[in-house]
Every structure is written in structure tokens, then in C-alpha cells.
Protein backbone atom coordinates (compact mmCIF):
# COMPACT_ATOMS: atom_id res chain seq x y z
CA UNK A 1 106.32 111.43 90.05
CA UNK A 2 105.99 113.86 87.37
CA UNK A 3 109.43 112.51 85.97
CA UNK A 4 108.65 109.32 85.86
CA UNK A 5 105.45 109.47 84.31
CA UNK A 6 107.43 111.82 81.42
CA UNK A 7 109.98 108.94 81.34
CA UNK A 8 106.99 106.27 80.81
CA UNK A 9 105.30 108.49 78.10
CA UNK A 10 108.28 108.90 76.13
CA UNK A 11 108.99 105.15 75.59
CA UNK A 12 107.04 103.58 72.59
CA UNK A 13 103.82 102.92 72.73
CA UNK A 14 101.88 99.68 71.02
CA UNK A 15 100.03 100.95 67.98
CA UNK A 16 96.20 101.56 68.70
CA UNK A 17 94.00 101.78 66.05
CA UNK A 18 91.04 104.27 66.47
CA UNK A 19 87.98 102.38 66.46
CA UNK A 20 84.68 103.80 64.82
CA UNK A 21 81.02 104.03 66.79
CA UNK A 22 80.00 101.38 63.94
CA UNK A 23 82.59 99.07 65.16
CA UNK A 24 82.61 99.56 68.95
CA UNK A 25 78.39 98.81 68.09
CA UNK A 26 79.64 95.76 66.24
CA UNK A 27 81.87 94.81 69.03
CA UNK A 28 78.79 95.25 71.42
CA UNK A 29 76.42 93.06 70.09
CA UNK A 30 78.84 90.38 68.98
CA UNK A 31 80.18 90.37 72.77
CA UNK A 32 76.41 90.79 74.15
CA UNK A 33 76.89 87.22 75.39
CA UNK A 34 80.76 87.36 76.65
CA UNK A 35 80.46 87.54 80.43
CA UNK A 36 83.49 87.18 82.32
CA UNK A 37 83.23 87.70 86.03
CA UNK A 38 85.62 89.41 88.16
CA UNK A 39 87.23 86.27 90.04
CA UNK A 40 87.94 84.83 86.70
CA UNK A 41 89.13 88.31 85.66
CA UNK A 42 91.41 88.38 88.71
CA UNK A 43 92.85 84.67 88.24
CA UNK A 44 93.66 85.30 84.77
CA UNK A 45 95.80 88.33 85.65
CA UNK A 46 97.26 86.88 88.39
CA UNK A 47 98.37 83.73 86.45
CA UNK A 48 99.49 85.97 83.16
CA UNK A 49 101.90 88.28 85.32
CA UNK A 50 103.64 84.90 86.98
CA UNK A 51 104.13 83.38 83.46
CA UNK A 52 105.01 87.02 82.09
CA UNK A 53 107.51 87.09 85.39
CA UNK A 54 108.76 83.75 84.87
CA UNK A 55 109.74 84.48 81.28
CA UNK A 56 106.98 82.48 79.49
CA UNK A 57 106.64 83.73 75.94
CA UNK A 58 102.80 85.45 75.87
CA UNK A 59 101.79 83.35 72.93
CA UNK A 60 102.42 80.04 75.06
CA UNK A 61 101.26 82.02 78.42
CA UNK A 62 97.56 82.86 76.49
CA UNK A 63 97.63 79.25 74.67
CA UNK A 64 97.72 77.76 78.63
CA UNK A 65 95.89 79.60 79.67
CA UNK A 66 93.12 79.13 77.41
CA UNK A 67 93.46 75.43 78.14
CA UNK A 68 92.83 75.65 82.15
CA UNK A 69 90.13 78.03 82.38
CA UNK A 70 86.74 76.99 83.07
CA UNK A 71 84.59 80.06 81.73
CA UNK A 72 83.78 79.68 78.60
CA UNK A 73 83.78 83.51 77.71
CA UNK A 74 87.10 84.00 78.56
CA UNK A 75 88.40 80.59 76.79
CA UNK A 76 86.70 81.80 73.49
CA UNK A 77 88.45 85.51 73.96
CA UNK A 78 91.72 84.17 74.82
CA UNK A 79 91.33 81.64 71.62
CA UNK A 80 90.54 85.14 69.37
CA UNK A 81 93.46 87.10 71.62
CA UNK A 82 96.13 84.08 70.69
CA UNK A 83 95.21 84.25 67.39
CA UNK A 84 95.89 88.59 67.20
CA UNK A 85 99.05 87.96 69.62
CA UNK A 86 100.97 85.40 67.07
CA UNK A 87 99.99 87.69 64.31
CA UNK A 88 102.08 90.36 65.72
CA UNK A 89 99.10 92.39 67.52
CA UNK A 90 99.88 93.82 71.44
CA UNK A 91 97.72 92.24 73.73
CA UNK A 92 96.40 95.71 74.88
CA UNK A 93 95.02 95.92 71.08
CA UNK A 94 93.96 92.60 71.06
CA UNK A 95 91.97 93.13 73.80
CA UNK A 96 90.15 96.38 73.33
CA UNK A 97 87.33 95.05 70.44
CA UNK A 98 86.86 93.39 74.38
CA UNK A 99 86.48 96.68 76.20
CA UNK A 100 82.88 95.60 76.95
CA UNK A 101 83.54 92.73 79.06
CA UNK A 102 86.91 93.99 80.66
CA UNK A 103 86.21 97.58 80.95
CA UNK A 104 89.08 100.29 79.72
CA UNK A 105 91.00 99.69 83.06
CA UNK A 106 91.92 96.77 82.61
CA UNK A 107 93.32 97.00 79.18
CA UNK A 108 95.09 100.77 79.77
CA UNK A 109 97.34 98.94 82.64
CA UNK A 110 98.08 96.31 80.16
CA UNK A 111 99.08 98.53 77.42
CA UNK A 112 100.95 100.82 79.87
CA UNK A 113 102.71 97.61 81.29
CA UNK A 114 103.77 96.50 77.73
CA UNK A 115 105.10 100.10 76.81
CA UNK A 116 107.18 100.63 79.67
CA UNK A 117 108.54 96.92 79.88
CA UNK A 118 106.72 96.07 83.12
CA UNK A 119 103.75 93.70 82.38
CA UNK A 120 104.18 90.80 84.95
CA UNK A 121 104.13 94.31 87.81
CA UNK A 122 100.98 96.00 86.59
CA UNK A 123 99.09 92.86 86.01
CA UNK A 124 99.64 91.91 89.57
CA UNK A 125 98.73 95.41 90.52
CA UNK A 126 95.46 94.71 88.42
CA UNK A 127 94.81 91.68 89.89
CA UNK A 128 95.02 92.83 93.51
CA UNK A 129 92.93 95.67 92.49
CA UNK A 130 90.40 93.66 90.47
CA UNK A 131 90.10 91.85 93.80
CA UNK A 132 89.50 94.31 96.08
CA UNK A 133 86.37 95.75 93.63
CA UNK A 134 85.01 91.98 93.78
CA UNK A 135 85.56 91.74 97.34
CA UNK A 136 83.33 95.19 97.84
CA UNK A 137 80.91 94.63 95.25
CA UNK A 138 80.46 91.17 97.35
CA UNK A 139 79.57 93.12 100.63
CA UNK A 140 77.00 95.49 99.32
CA UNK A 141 75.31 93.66 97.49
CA UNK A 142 74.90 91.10 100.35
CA UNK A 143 74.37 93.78 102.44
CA UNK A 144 71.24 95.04 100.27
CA UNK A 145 69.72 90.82 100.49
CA UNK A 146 68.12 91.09 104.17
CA UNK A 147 66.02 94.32 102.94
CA UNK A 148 65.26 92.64 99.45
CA UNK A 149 63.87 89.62 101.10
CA UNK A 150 61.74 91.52 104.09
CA UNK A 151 60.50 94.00 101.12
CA UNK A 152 59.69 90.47 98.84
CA UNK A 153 58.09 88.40 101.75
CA UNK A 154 55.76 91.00 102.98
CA UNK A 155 54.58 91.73 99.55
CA UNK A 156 53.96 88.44 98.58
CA UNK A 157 52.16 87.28 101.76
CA UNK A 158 50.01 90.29 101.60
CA UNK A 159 49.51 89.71 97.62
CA UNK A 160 48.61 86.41 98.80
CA UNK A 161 45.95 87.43 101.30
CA UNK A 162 44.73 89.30 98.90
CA UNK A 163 43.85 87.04 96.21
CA UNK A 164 43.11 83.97 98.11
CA UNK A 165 42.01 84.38 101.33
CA UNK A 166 40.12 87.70 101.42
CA UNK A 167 38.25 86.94 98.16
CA UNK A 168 36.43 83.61 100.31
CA UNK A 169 34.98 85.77 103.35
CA UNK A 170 34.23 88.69 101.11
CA UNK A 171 30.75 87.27 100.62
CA UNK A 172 29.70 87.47 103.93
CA UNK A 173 30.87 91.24 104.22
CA UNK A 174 29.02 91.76 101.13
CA UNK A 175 25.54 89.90 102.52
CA UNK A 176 25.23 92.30 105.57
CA UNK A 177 23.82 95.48 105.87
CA UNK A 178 26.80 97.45 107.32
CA UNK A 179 28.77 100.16 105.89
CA UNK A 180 31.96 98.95 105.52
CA UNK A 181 35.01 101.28 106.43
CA UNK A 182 36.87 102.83 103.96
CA UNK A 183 40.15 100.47 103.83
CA UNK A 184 37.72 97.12 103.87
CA UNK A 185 36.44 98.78 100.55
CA UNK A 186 40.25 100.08 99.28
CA UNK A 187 41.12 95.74 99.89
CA UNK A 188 37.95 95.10 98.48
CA UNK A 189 38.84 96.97 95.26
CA UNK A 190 42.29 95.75 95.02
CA UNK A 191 41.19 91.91 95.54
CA UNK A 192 38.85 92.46 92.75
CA UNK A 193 41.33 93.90 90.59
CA UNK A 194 43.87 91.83 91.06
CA UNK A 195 41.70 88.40 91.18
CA UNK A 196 39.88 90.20 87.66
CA UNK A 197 42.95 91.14 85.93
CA UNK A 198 45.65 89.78 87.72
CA UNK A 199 47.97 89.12 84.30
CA UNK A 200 47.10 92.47 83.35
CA UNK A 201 48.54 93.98 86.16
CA UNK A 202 51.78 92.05 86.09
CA UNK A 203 51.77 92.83 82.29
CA UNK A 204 51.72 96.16 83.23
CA UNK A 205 54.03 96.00 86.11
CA UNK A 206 56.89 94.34 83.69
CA UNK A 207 56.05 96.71 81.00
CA UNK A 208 57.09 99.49 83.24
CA UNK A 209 59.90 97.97 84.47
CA UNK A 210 61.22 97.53 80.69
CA UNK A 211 60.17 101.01 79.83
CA UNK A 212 61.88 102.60 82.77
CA UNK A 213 64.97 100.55 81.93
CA UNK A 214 64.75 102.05 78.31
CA UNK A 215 64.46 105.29 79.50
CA UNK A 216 67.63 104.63 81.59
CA UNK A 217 69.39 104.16 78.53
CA UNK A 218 68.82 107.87 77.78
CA UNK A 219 71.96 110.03 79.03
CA UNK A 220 70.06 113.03 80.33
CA UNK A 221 67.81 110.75 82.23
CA UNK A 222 70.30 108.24 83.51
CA UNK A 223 71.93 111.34 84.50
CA UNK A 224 68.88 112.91 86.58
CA UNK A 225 68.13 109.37 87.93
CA UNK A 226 71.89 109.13 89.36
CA UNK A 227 71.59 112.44 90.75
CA UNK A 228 68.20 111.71 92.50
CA UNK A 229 69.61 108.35 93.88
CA UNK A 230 72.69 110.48 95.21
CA UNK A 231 70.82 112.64 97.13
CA UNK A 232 68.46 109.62 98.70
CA UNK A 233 68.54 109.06 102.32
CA UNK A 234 71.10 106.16 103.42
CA UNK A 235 71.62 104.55 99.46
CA UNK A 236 73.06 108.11 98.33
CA UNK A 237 75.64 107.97 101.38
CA UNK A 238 76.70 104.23 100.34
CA UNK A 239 76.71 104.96 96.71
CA UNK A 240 78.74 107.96 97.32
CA UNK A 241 81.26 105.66 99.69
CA UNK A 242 81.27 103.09 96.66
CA UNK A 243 82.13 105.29 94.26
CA UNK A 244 85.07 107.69 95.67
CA UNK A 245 86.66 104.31 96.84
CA UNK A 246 86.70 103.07 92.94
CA UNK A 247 87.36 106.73 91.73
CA UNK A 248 90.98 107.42 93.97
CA UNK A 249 91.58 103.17 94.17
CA UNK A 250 91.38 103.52 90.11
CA UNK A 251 93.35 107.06 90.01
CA UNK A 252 96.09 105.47 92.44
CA UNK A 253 96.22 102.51 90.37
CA UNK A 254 96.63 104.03 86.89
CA UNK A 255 99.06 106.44 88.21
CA UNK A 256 101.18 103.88 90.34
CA UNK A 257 101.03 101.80 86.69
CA UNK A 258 102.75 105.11 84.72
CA UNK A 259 99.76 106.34 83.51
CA UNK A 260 99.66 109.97 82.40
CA UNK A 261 97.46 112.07 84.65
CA UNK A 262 94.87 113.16 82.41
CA UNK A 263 94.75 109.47 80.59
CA UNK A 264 94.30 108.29 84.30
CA UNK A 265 91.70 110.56 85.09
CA UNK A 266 89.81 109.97 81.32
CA UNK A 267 90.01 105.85 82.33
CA UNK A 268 88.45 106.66 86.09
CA UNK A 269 85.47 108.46 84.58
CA UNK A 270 84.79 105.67 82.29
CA UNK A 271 85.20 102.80 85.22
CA UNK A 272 82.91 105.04 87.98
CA UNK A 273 78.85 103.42 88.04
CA UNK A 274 77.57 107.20 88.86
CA UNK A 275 77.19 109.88 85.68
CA UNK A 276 77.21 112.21 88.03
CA UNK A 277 81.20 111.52 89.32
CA UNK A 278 82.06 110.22 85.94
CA UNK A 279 81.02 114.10 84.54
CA UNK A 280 82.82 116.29 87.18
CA UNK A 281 86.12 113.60 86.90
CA UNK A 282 86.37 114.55 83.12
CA UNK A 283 85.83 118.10 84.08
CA UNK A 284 89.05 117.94 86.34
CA UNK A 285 90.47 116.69 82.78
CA UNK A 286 89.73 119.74 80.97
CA UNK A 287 91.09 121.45 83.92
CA UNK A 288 94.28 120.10 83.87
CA UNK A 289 95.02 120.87 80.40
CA UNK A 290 93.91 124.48 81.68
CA UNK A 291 96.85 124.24 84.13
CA UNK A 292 94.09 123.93 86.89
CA UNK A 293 94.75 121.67 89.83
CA UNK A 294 92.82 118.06 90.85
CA UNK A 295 92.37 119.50 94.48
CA UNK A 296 90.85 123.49 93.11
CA UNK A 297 88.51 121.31 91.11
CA UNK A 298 87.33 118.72 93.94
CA UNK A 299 87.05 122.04 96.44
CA UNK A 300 84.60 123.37 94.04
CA UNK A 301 81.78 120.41 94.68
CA UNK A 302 82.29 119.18 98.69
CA UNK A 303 78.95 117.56 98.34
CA UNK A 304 80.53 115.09 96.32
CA UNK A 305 83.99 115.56 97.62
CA UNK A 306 84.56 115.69 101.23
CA UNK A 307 86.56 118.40 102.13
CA UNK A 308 89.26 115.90 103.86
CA UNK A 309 89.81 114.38 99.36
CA UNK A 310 90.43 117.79 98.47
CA UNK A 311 93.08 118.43 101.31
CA UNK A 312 94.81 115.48 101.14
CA UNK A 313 95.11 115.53 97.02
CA UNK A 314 96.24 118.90 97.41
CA UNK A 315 99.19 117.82 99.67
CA UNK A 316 99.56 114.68 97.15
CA UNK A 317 100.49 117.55 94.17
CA UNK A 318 102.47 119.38 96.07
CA UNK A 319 105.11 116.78 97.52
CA UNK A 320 104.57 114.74 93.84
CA UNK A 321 102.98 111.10 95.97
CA UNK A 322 99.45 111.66 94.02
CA UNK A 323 99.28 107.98 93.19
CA UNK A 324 100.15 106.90 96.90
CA UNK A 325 97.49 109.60 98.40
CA UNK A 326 94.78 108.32 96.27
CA UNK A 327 95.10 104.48 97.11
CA UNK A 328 95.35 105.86 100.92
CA UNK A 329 92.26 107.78 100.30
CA UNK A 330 90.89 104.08 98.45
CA UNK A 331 91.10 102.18 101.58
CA UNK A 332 90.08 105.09 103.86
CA UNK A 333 86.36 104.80 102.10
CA UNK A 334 86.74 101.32 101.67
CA UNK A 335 86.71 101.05 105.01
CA UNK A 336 83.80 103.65 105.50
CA UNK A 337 82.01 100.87 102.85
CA UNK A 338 82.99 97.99 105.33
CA UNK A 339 81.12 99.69 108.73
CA UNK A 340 77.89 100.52 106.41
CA UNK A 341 77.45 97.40 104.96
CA UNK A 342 77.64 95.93 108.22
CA UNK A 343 75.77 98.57 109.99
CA UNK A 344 72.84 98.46 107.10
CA UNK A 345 70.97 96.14 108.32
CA UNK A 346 70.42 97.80 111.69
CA UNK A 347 69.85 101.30 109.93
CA UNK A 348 67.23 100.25 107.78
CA UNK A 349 65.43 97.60 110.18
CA UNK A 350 63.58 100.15 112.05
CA UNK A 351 62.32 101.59 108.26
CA UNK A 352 61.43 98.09 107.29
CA UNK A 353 59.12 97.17 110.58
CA UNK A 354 57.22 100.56 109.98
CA UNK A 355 56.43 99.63 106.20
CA UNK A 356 55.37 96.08 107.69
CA UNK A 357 53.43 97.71 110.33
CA UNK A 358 51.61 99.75 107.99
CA UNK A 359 51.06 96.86 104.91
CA UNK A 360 49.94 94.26 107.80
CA UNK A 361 47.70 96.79 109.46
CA UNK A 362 46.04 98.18 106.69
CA UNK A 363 44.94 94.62 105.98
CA UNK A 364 44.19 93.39 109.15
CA UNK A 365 42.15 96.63 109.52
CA UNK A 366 40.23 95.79 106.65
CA UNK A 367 39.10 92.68 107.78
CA UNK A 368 38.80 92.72 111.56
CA UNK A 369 36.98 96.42 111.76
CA UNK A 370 34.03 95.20 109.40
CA UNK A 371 33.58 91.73 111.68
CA UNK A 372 33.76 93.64 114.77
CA UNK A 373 30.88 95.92 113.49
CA UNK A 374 28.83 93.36 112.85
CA UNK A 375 29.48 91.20 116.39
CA UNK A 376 28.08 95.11 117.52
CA UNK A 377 25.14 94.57 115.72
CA UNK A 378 24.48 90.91 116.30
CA UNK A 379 24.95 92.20 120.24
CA UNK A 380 22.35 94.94 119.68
């Protein structure tokens, strides 16, 4: 494998001009709007390598292209991408000032695949792979819907409780001459604030939300917020799952597509969700230039490497099959994804029926124990 990727990285590459942080910022904003999901990412591969395999010329492929597709995103990118293509651009180049809405995977197997001759191949390798990340993405995040919408409901019929119906038998609570127990008065509080300065609270609420989002945008932060989320009970074992799947499907991929290693590895960081992976897969980078292998590097951190990567990448060096081990490895914790998406709901319905028990009981606590005291009294 070592050859070959020697052989790839010797043949001419397309020119790439070294963009500036004033216009990648430029690019940002003026793409803020560009969304192109990940079916219509995977369609437009798909249909580009049969045209590239059939022997369309790319001008006409991109032209038809822009004709049939429905997004209109990726029909005003493909107009702009025509426009660089018959002007003698690559369509690698063309694409990067897009590098926002595609991501640096999907244009590094492009530009590869134009270098080494074999476009049509490594956009159906991208397509298959683009897929595959839909197709996951698709189960977790259904997977996390059942808990959204227990969390949401019991909120909001307690919220409603609350604000409506507690407020109109306060007053006879209020009238008698009992001491009511401490979590009638805690309700009693809470109505009042919320039925007081209900907008203030959700102005409040959204604030934070914003702020915290802001504060996300800060590296160091983002970077202590991943970590925390790592190490958090049942999440941190999916998000861990999620992300070695994308980290050795993208490794396998880039490397299968001729690739250099350390360009590879650079491209995985930058497509991985956690700061914490994306950190420790540059630092395998800078070890590799050191003459330091992937496997020494994964052995180091087993936390976030089971030892079972480490092997097996260590016995994908030595018999030169790195790019084969790591898309093994891919669907290995893809399928580890599969089983806890469908087992999620079972794991975290015995959390969710305690934190209804306890919301629902608090307030029907508050409002039967003060009635029952005064029945007593009434009795007496």
C-alpha cells in the first residue's frame, strides 16, 4: 500500500491555491445560507461518477446536473462550479470556496480522483460512504426522539399545572389557617413566578441558551464541553461509537482513494464532531512525521481507543492493508451504533419514569398533602 500511495503522490496534482482566514471568513458568510443535505450530497456523487464513467465531458455532466436537481443550494453551486470548470479550474478547486457545505472530505477524494485519473471510482466510493454517515446520523438521532418527547411532555404538562390550574385553588390554601408543607410553598413560589414574570423567565431561559451557544464557539470551552459529554453516562458511550466509526470509515476511505497517510489523517480530524478525537488524530500526524506509528499512538489513550483499534491497526501496518483494516474496524462500530440505538430506548426508560416519578410527585404532593390536612382538621 505504501507503493501505491507513492505512485498516486507522484502524479500531478490540480493546482490549489492557498486560501487566506479573510477569504475562508468571506466564503463563510456568503455560504451561511448554502445547505445541502447529505442525500442530495450522495445523489449528486453518485450521478457525477456514472457520467464521469460513461465518458460525459464534466462541463456537460455539471451543466445536467444543475438542470435536474431539486435543492436549490446545490443548483446555485453547481451554476458557480460550471462556470470555474469551463474556465479551466479542477473541480476539487472549484469546490473548496464550498468547503463549508461539503466538508474537506468530500472535496480531498475529488481532487485525489482527478490526480490519479480515477474520478468516476472515488466518487462512487464517496457516495457509498456519504450514505452510510446519512444512514447513521438517521438512527441516532431518531433514536434520541422518544427521550426528547417524554423529557418535552412532562415539562410542559407540569408547566401547565403550574400556571393554570394550581394558580385557581391556590386561594383556598391561602384562606385557611394551616401551615402548608414545604413543597406546597416551593409550587406556590414557582406558580407565582412564573404566572408574574412568565416572559421574563423564557427571556432568560433563551438568553442562556444563546449565551451558552456563544460560549461554545470558544475552542477551549467547546473543548472542555466535548470532554465532559465524553465522559457522561450512556451519551459518552454512543458518542464515542459515533465517532471511531466516522474516524477509521473516513481513514479507510481516504486511504482506499490514494490519499497520503498523514493528508488522510489531517482530513479525518477535520470531518470528526468531537475536539477531543479531532486533537489526538492530528497528534498521530505529528507522530508520523516523527517516524512514530498510528497503533503506538492509539495504545497511548485506550479510553478513547479500545485496545482491540490499536491491535488491529497495528497488524494493518505491518502486512501494508491499513485502508482495508480501518473500513473493517468502520462497520465493526457501526454495528456497535446499530444495537445502541435500538437498545436506547430501553436503557434510558427506566431513567425517564424516575424523573417523571419525581416531577409528578413533587406536584401532586404539593397539592394533595395541604387538602388532606385540612379534611384532618375539618374531622377534628
Amino acid at each position: 500500500m505504501v507503493k501505491e500511495i507513492k505512485k498516486i503522490a507522484s502524479l500531478p496534482k490540480p493546482d490549489r491555491k492557498k486560501i487566506t482566514f479573510g477569504e475562508r471568513l468571506k466564503n463563510y458568510f456568503k455560504n451561511f445560507f448554502l445547505r445541502v443535505p447529505l442525500q442530495e450530497q450522495v445523489v449528486f456523487a453518485r450521478h457525477l461518477a456514472i457520467m464521469a464513467k460513461s465518458g460525459m465531458p464534466l462541463l456537460d455532466s455539471l451543466v445536467m446536473l444543475q438542470k435536474q436537481t431539486k435543492s436549490r443550494s446545490l443548483a446555485k453551486i453547481l451554476k458557480k462550479v460550471s462556470v470555474d470548470v469551463s474556465n479551466g479550474q479542477f473541480l476539487s478547486a472549484s469546490l473548496e470556496q464550498f468547503s463549508e457545505v461539503f466538508g474537506p472530505l468530500f472535496i480531498n477524494i475529488i481532487r485525489v480522483g482527478e490526480a490519479s485519473g480515477i474520478l468516476s471510482e472515488n466518487l462512487n466510493y464517496l457516495a457509498e460512504e456519504l450514505k452510510k454517515k446519512k444512514e447513521m446520523r438517521s438512527k441516532v438521532i431518531g433514536a434520541m426522539v422518544y427521550p426528547m418527547v417524554i423529557l418535552v411532555a412532562t415539562f410542559g404538562i407540569t408547566g401547565l399545572l403550574t400556571v393554570f390550574i394550581f394558580p385557581k385553588i391556590l386561594p383556598v390554601f391561602t384562606s385557611l389557617n394551616v401551615k402548608l408543607p414545604v413543597t406546597t410553598q416551593i409550587l406556590i413560589k414557582v406558580s407565582n413566578l412564573l404566572t408574574n414574570y412568565g416572559g421574563y423567565v423564557v427571556l432568560i431561559f433563551m438568553a442562556s441558551v444563546f449565551f451558552f451557544v456563544m460560549l461554545l464557539k470558544i475552542r477551549a470551552i467547546k473543548y472542555v464541553y466535548h470532554t465532559i459529554i465524553l465522559h457522561t453516562p450512556i451519551v459518552g458511550k454512543l458518542i464515542k461509537a459515533v465517532n471511531l466509526t466516522n474516524m477509521c470509515r473516513t481513514l479507510g476511505l481516504t486511504l482506499k482513494s490514494g490519499v497520503q497517510v498523514v493528508e488522510a489523517i489531517n482530513i479525518t480530524a477535520d470531518s470528526l464532531s468531537s475536539m477531543v478525537y479531532q486533537k489526538e488524530i492530528r497528534a498521530i500526524a505529528v507522530e508520523l512525521t516523527r517516524g512514530e506509528a498510528i497503533a503506538v499512538h492509539l495504545m497511548k489513550y485506550p479510553s478513547l481507543f479500545p485496545p482491540m483499534v490499536a491491535q488491529m491497526v497495528m497488524v494493518g501496518e505491518t502486512t501494508g492493508n491499513l485502508s482495508e483494516t480501518f473500513l473493517y474496524l468502520s462497520e465493526f462500530y457501526e454495528g456497535e451504533v446499530n444495537d445502541f440505538t435500538k437498545n436506547l430506548s430501553n436503557v434510558l426508560e427506566p431513567l425517564l419514569m424516575v424523573v417523571m416519578g419525581v416531577i409528578v410527585g413533587f406536584v401532586a404532593l404539593s397539592i394533595i398533602t395541604p387538602i388532606y390536612q385540612v379534611t384532618q382538621t375539618l374531622q377534628q
